[in-house]
PDB file of N, CA and C in Angstrom:
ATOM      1  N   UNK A   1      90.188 169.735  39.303  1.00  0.00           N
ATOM      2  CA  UNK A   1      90.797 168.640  38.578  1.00  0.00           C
ATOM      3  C   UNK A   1      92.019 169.125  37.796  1.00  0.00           C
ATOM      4  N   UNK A   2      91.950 170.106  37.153  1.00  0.00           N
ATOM      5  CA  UNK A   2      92.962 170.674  36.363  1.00  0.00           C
ATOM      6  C   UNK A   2      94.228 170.778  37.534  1.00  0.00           C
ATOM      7  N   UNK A   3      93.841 171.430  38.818  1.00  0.00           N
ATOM      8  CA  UNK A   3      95.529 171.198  39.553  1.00  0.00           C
ATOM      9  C   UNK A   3      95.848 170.164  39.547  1.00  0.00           C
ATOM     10  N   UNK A   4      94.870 168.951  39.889  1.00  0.00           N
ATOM     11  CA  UNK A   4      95.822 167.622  40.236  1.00  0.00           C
ATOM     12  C   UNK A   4      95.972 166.572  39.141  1.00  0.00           C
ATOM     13  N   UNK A   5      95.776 167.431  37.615  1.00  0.00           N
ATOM     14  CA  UNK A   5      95.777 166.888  36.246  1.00  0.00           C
ATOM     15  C   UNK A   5      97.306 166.983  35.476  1.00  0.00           C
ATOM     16  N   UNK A   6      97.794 168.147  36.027  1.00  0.00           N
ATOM     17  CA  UNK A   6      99.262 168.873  35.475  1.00  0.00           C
ATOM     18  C   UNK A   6     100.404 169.321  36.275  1.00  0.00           C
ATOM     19  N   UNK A   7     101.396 169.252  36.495  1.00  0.00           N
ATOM     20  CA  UNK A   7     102.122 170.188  36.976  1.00  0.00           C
ATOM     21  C   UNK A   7     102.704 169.114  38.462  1.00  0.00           C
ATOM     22  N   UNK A   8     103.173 169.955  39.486  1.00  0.00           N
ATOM     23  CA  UNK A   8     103.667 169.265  40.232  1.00  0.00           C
ATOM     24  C   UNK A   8     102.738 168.267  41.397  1.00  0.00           C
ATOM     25  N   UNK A   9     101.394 168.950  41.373  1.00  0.00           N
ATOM     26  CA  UNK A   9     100.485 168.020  42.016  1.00  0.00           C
ATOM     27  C   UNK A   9      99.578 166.481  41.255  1.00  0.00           C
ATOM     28  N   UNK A  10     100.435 166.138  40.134  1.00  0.00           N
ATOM     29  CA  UNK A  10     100.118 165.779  39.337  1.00  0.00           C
ATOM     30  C   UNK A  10      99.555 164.156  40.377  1.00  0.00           C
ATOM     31  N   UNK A  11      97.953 163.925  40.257  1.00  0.00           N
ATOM     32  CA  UNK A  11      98.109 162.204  40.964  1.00  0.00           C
ATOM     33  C   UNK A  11      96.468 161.956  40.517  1.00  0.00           C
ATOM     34  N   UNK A  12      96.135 162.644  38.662  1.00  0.00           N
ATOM     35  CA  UNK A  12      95.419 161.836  38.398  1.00  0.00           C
ATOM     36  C   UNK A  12      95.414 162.307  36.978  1.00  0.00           C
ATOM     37  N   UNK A  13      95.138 161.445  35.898  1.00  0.00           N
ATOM     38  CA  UNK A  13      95.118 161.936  34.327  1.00  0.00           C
ATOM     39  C   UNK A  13      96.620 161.814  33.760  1.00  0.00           C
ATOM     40  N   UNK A  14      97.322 161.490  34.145  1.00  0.00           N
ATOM     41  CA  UNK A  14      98.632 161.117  33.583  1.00  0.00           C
ATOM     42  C   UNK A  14      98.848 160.982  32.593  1.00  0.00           C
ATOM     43  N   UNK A  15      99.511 161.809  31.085  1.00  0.00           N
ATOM     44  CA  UNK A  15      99.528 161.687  30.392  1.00  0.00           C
ATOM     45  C   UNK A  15      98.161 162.073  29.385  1.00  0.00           C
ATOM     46  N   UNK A  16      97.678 163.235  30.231  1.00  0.00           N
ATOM     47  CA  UNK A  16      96.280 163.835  29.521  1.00  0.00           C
ATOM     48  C   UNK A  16      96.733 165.141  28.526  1.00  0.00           C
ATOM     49  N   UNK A  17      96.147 165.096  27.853  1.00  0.00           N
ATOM     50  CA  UNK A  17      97.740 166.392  26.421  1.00  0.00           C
ATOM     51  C   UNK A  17      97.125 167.690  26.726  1.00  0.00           C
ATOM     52  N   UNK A  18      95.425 167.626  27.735  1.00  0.00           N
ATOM     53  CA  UNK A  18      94.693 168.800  27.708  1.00  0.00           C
ATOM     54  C   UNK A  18      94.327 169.057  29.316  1.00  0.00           C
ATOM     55  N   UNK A  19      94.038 170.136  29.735  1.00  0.00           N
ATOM     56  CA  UNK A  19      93.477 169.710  31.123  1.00  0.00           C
ATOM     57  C   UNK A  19      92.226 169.807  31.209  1.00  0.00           C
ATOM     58  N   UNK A  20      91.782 168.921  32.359  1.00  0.00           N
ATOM     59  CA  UNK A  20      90.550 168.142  32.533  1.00  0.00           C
ATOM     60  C   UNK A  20      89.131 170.091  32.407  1.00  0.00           C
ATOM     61  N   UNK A  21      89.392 170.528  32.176  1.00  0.00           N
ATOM     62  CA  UNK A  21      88.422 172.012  32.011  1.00  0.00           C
ATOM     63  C   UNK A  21      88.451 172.020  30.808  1.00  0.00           C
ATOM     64  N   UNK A  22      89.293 172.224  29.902  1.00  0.00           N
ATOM     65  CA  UNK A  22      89.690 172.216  28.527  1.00  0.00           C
ATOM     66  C   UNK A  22      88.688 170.912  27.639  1.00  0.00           C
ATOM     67  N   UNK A  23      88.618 170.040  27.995  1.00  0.00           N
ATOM     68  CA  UNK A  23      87.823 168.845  27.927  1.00  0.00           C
ATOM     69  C   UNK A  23      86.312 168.673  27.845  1.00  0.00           C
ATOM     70  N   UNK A  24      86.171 169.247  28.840  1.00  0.00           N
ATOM     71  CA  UNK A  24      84.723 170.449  29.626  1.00  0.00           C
ATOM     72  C   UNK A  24      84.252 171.002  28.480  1.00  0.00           C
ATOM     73  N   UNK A  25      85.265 172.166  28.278  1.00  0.00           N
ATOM     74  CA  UNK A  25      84.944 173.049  27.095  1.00  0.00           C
ATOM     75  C   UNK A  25      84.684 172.711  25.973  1.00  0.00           C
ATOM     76  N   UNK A  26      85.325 171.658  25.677  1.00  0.00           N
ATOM     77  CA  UNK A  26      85.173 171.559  24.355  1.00  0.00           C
ATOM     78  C   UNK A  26      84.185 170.591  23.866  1.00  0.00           C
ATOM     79  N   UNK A  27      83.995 169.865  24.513  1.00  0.00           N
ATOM     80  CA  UNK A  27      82.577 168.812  24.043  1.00  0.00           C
ATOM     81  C   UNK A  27      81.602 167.839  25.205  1.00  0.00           C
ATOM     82  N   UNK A  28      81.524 169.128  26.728  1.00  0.00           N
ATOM     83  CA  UNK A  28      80.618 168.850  27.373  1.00  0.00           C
ATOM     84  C   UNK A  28      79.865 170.005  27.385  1.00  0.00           C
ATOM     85  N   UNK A  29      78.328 169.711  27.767  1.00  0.00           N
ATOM     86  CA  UNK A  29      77.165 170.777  27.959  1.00  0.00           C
ATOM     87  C   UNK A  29      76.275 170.786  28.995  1.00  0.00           C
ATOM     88  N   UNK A  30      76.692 171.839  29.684  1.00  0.00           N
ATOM     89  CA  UNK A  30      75.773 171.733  31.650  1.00  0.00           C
ATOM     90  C   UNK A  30      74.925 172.365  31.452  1.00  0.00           C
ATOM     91  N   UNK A  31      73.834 172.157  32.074  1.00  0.00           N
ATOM     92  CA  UNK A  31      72.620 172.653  32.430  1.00  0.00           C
ATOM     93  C   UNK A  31      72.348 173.145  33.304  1.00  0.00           C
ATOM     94  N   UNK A  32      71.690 174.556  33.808  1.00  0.00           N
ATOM     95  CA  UNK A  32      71.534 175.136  34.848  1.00  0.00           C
ATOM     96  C   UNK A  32      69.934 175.481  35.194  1.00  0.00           C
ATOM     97  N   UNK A  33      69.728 175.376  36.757  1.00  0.00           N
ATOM     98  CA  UNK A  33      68.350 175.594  37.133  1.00  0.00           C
ATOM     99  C   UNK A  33      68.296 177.090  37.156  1.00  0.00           C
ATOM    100  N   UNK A  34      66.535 177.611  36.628  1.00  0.00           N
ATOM    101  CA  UNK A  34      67.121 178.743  36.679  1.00  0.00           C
ATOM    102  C   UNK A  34      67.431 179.753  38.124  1.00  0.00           C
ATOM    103  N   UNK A  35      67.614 179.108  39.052  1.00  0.00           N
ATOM    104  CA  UNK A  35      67.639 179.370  40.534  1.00  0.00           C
ATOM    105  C   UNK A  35      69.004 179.457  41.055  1.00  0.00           C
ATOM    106  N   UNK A  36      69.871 178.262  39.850  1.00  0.00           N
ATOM    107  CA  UNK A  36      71.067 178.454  40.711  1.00  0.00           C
ATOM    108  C   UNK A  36      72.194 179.471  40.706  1.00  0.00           C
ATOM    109  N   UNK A  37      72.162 179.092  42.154  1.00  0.00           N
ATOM    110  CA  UNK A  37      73.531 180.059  42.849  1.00  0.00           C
ATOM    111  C   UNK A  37      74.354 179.844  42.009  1.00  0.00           C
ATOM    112  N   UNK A  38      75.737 180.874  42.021  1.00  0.00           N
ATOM    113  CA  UNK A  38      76.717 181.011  41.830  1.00  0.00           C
ATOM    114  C   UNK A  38      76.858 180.861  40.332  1.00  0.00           C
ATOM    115  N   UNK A  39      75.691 180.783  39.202  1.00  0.00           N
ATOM    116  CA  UNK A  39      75.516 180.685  37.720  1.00  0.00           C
ATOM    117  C   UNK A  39      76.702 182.214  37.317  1.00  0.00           C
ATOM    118  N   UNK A  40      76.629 183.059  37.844  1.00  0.00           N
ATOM    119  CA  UNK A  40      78.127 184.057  37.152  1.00  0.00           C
ATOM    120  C   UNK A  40      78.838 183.455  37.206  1.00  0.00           C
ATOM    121  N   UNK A  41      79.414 182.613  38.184  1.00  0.00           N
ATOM    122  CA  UNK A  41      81.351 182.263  38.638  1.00  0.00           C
ATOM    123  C   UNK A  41      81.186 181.296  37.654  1.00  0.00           C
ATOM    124  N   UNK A  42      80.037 180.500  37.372  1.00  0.00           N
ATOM    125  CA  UNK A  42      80.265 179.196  36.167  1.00  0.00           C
ATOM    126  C   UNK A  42      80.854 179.975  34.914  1.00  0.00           C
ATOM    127  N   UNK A  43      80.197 181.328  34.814  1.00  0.00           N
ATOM    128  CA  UNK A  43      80.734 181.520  33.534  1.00  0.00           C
ATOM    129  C   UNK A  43      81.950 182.538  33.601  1.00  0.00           C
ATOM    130  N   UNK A  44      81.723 182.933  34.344  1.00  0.00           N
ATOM    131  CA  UNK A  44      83.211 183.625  34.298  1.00  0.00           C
ATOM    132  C   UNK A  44      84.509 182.725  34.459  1.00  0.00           C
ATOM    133  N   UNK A  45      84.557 181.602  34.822  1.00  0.00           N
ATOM    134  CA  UNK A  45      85.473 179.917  34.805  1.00  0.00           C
ATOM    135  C   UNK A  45      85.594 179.640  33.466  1.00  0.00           C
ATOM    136  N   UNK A  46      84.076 179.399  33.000  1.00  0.00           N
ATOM    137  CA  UNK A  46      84.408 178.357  31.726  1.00  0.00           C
ATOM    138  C   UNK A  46      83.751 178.948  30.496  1.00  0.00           C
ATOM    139  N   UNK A  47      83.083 180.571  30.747  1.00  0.00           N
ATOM    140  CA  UNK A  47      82.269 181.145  29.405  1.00  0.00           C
ATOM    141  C   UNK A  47      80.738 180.511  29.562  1.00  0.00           C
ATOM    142  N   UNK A  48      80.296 181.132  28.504  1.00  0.00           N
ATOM    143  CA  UNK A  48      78.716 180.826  28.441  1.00  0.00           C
ATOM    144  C   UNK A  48      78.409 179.745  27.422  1.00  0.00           C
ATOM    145  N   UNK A  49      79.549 178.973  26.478  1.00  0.00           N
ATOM    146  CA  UNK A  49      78.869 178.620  25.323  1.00  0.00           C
ATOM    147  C   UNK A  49      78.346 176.669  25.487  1.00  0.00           C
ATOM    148  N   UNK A  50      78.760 176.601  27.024  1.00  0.00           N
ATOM    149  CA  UNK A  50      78.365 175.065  27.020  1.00  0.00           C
ATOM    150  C   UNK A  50      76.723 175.156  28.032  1.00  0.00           C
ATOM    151  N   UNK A  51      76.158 175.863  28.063  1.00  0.00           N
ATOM    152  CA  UNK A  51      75.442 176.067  29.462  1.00  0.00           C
ATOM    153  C   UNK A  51      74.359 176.184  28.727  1.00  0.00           C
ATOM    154  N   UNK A  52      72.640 175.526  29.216  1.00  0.00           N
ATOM    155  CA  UNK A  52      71.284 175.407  28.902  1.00  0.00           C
ATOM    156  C   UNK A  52      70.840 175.660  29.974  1.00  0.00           C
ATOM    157  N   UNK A  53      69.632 176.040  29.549  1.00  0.00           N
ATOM    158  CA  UNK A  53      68.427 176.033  30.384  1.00  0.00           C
ATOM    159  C   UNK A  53      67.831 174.571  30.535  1.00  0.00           C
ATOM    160  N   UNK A  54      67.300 174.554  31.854  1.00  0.00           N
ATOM    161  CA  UNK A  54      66.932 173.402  32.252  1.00  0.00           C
ATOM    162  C   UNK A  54      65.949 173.994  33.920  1.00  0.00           C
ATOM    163  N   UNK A  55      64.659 173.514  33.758  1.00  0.00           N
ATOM    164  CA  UNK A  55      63.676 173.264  35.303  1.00  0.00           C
ATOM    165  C   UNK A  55      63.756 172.197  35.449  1.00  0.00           C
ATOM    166  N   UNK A  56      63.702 171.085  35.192  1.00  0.00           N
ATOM    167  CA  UNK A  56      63.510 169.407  35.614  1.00  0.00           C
ATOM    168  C   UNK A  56      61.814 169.587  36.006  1.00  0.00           C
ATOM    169  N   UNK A  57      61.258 170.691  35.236  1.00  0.00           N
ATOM    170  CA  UNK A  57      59.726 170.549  35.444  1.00  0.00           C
ATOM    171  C   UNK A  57      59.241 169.146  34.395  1.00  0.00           C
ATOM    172  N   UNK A  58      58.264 168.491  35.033  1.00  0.00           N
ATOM    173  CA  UNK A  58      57.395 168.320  36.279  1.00  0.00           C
ATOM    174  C   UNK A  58      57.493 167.344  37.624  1.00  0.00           C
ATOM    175  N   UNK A  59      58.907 167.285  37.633  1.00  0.00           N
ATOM    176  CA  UNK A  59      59.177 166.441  38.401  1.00  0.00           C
ATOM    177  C   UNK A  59      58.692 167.257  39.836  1.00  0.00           C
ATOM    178  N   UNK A  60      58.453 166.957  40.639  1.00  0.00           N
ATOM    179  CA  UNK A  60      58.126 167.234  41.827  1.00  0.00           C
ATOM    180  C   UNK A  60      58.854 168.289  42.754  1.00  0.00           C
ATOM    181  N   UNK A  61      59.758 168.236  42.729  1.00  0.00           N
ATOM    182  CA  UNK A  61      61.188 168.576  43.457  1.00  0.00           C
ATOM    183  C   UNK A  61      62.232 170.104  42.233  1.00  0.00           C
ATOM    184  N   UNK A  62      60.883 170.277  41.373  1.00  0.00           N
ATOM    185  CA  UNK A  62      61.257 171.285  40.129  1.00  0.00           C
ATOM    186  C   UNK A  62      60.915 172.631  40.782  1.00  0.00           C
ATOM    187  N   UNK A  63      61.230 173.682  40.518  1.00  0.00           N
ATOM    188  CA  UNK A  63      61.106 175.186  40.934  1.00  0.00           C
ATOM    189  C   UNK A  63      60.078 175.124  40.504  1.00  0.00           C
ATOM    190  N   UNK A  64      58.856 176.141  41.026  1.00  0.00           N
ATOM    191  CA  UNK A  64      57.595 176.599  40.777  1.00  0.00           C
ATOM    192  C   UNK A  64      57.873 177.046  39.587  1.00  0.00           C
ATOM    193  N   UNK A  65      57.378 176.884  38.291  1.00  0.00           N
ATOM    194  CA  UNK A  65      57.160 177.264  37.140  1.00  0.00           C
ATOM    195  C   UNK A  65      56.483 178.568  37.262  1.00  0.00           C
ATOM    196  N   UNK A  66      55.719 178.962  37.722  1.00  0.00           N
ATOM    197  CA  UNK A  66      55.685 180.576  37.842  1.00  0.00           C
ATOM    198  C   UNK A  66      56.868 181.214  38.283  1.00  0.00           C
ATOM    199  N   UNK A  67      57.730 181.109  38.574  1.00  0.00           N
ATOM    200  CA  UNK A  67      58.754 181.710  39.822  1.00  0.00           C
ATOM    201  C   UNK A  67      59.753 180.986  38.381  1.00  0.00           C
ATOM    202  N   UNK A  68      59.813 180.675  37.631  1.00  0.00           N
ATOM    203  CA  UNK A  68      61.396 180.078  37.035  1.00  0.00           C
ATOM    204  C   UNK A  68      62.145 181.363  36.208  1.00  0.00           C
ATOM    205  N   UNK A  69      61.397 181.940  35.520  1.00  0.00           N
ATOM    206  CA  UNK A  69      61.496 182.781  34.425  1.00  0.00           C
ATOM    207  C   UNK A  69      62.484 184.381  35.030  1.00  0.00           C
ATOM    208  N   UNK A  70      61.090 185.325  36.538  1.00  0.00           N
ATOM    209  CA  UNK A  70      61.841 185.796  37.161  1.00  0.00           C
ATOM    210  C   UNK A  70      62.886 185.594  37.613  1.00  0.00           C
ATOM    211  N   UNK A  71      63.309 184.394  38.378  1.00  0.00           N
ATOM    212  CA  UNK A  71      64.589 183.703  38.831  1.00  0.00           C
ATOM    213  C   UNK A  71      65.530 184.374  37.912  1.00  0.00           C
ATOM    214  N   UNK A  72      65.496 183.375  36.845  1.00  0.00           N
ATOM    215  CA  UNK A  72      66.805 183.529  35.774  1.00  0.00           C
ATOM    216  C   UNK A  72      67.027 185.030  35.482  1.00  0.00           C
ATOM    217  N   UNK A  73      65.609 185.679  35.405  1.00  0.00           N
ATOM    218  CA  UNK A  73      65.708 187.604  34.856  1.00  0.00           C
ATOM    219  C   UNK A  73      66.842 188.285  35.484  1.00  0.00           C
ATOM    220  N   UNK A  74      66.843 187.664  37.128  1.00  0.00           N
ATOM    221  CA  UNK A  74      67.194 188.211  38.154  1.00  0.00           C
ATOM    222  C   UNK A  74      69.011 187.439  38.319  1.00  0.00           C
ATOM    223  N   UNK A  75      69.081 186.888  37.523  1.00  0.00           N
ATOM    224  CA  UNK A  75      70.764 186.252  37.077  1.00  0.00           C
ATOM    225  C   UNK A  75      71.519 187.606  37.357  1.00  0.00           C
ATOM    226  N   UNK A  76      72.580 187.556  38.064  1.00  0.00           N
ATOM    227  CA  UNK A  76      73.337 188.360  37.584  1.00  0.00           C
ATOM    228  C   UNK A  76      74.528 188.355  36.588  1.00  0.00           C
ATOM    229  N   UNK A  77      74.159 187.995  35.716  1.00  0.00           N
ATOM    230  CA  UNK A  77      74.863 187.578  34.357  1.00  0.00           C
ATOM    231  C   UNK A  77      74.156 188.605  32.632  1.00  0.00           C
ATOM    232  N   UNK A  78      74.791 188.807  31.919  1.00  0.00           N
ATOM    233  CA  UNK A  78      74.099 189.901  31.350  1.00  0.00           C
ATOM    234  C   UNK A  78      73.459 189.264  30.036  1.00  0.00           C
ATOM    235  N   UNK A  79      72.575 189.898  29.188  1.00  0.00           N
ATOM    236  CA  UNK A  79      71.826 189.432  28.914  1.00  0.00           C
ATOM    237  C   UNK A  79      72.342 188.578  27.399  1.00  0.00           C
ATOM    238  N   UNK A  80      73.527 188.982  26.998  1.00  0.00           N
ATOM    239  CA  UNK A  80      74.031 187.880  26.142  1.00  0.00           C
ATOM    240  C   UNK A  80      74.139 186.438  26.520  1.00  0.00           C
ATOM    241  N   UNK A  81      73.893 186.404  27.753  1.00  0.00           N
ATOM    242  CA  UNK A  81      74.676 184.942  28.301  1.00  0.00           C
ATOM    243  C   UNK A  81      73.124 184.037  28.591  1.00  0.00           C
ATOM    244  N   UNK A  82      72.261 185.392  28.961  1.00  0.00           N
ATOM    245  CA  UNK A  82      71.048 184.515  29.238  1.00  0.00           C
ATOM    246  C   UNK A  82      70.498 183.904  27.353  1.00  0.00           C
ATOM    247  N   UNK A  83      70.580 184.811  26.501  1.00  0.00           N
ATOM    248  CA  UNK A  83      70.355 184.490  25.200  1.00  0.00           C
ATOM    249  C   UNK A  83      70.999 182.931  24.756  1.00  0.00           C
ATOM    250  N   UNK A  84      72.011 183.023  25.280  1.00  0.00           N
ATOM    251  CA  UNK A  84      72.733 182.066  24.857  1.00  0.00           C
ATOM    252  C   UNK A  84      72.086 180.014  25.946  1.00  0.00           C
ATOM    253  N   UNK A  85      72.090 180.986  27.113  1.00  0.00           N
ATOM    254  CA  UNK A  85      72.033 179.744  27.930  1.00  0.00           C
ATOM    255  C   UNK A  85      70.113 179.133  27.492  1.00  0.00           C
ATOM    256  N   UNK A  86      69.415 180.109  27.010  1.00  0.00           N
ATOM    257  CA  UNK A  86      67.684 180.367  26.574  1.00  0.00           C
ATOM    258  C   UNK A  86      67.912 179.523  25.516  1.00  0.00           C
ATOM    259  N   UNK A  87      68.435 179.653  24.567  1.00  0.00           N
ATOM    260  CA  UNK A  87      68.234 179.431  23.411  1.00  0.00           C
ATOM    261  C   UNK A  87      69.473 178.953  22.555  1.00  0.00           C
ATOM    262  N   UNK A  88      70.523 179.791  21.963  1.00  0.00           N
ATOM    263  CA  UNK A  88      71.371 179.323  21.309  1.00  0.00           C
ATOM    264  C   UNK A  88      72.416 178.588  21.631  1.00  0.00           C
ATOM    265  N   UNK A  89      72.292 178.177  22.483  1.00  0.00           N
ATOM    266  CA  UNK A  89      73.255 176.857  23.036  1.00  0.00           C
ATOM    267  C   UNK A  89      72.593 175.879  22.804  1.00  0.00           C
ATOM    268  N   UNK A  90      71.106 175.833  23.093  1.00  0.00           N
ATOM    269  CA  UNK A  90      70.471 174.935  23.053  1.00  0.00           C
ATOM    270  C   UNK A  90      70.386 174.635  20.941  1.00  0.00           C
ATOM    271  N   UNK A  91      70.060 175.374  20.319  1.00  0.00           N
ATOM    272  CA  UNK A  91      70.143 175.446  18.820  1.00  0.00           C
ATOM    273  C   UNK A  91      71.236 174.658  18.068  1.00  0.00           C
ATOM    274  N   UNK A  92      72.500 174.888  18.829  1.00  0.00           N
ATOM    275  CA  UNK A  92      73.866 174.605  18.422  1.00  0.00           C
ATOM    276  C   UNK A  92      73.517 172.525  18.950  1.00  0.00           C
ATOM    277  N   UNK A  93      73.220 172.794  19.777  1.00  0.00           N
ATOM    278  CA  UNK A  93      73.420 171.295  20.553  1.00  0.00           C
ATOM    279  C   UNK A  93      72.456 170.281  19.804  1.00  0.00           C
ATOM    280  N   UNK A  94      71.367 170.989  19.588  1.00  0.00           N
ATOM    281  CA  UNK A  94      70.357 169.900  18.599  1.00  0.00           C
ATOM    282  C   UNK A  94      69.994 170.207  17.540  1.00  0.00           C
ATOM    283  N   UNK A  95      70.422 171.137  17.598  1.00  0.00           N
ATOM    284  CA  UNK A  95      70.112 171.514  15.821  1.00  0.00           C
ATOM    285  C   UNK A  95      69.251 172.112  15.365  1.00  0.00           C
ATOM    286  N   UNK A  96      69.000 171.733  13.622  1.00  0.00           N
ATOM    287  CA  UNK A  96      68.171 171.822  13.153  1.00  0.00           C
ATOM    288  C   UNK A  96      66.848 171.581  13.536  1.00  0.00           C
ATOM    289  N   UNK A  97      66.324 170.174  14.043  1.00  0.00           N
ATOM    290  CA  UNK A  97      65.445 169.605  14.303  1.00  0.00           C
ATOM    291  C   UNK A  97      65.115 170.619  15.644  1.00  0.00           C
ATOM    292  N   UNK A  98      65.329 171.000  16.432  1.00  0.00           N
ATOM    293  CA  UNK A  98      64.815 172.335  17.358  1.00  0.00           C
ATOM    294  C   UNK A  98      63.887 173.210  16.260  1.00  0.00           C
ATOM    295  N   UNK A  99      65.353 173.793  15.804  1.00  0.00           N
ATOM    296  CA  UNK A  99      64.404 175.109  14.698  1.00  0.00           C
ATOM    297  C   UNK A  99      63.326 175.040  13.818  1.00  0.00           C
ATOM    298  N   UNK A 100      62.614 173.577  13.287  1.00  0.00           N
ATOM    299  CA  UNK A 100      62.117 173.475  13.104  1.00  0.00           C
ATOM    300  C   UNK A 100      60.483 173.158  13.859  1.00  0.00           C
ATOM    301  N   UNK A 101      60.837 172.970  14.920  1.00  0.00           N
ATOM    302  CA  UNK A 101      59.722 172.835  15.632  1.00  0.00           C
ATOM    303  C   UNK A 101      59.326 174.244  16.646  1.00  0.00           C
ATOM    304  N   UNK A 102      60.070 175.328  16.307  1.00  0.00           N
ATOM    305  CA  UNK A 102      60.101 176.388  16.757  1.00  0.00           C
ATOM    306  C   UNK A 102      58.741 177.579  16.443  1.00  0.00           C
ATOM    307  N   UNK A 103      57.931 177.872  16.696  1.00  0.00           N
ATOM    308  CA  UNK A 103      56.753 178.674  16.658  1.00  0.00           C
ATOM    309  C   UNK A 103      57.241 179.659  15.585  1.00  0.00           C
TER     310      UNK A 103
END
């Protein structure tokens, strides 16, 4: 989106002051299974600080909950990013009311 947001391929966002990633960054928050592919290139694109954990357990169609935890271990992303995508992203996003219900 950002090429066809700015510059000479310009044929959508016209008159946008930021580009459409920048936007992303700054006050959207993705969620990742802990299975998925290509979870480095997300952050090496856009950083670690918009990104959660998320299984979509118990929906049916959710990763084996035994198998979720290894998955993510096995990230190749280092372990600041898993901290962040575990937990303190998630802290920042809801708050207080998390930390309080926290063990």
């Amino acid at each position: 989106m950002d090429d066809h947001s700015h510059g000479r391929r310009l044929i959508l966002g016209a008159g946008l002051p930021m580009k459409p990633s920048e936007y992303v960054k700054r006050q959207c928050v993705i969620s990742a299974d802990p299975d998925e592919p290509g979870l480095d290139g997300v952050i090496d694109f856009m950083g670690d600080d918009n990104l959660v954990w998320n299984t979509d357990y118990p929906h049916p169609d959710a990763p084996d909950p035994a198998q979720v935890l290894p998955w993510f271990s096995a990230q190749p992303i280092s372990d600041d990013s898993k901290r962040k995508i575990l937990w303190d992203n998630a802290v920042r996003l809801y708050g207080a009311r998390l930390l309080e219900s926290a063990p």
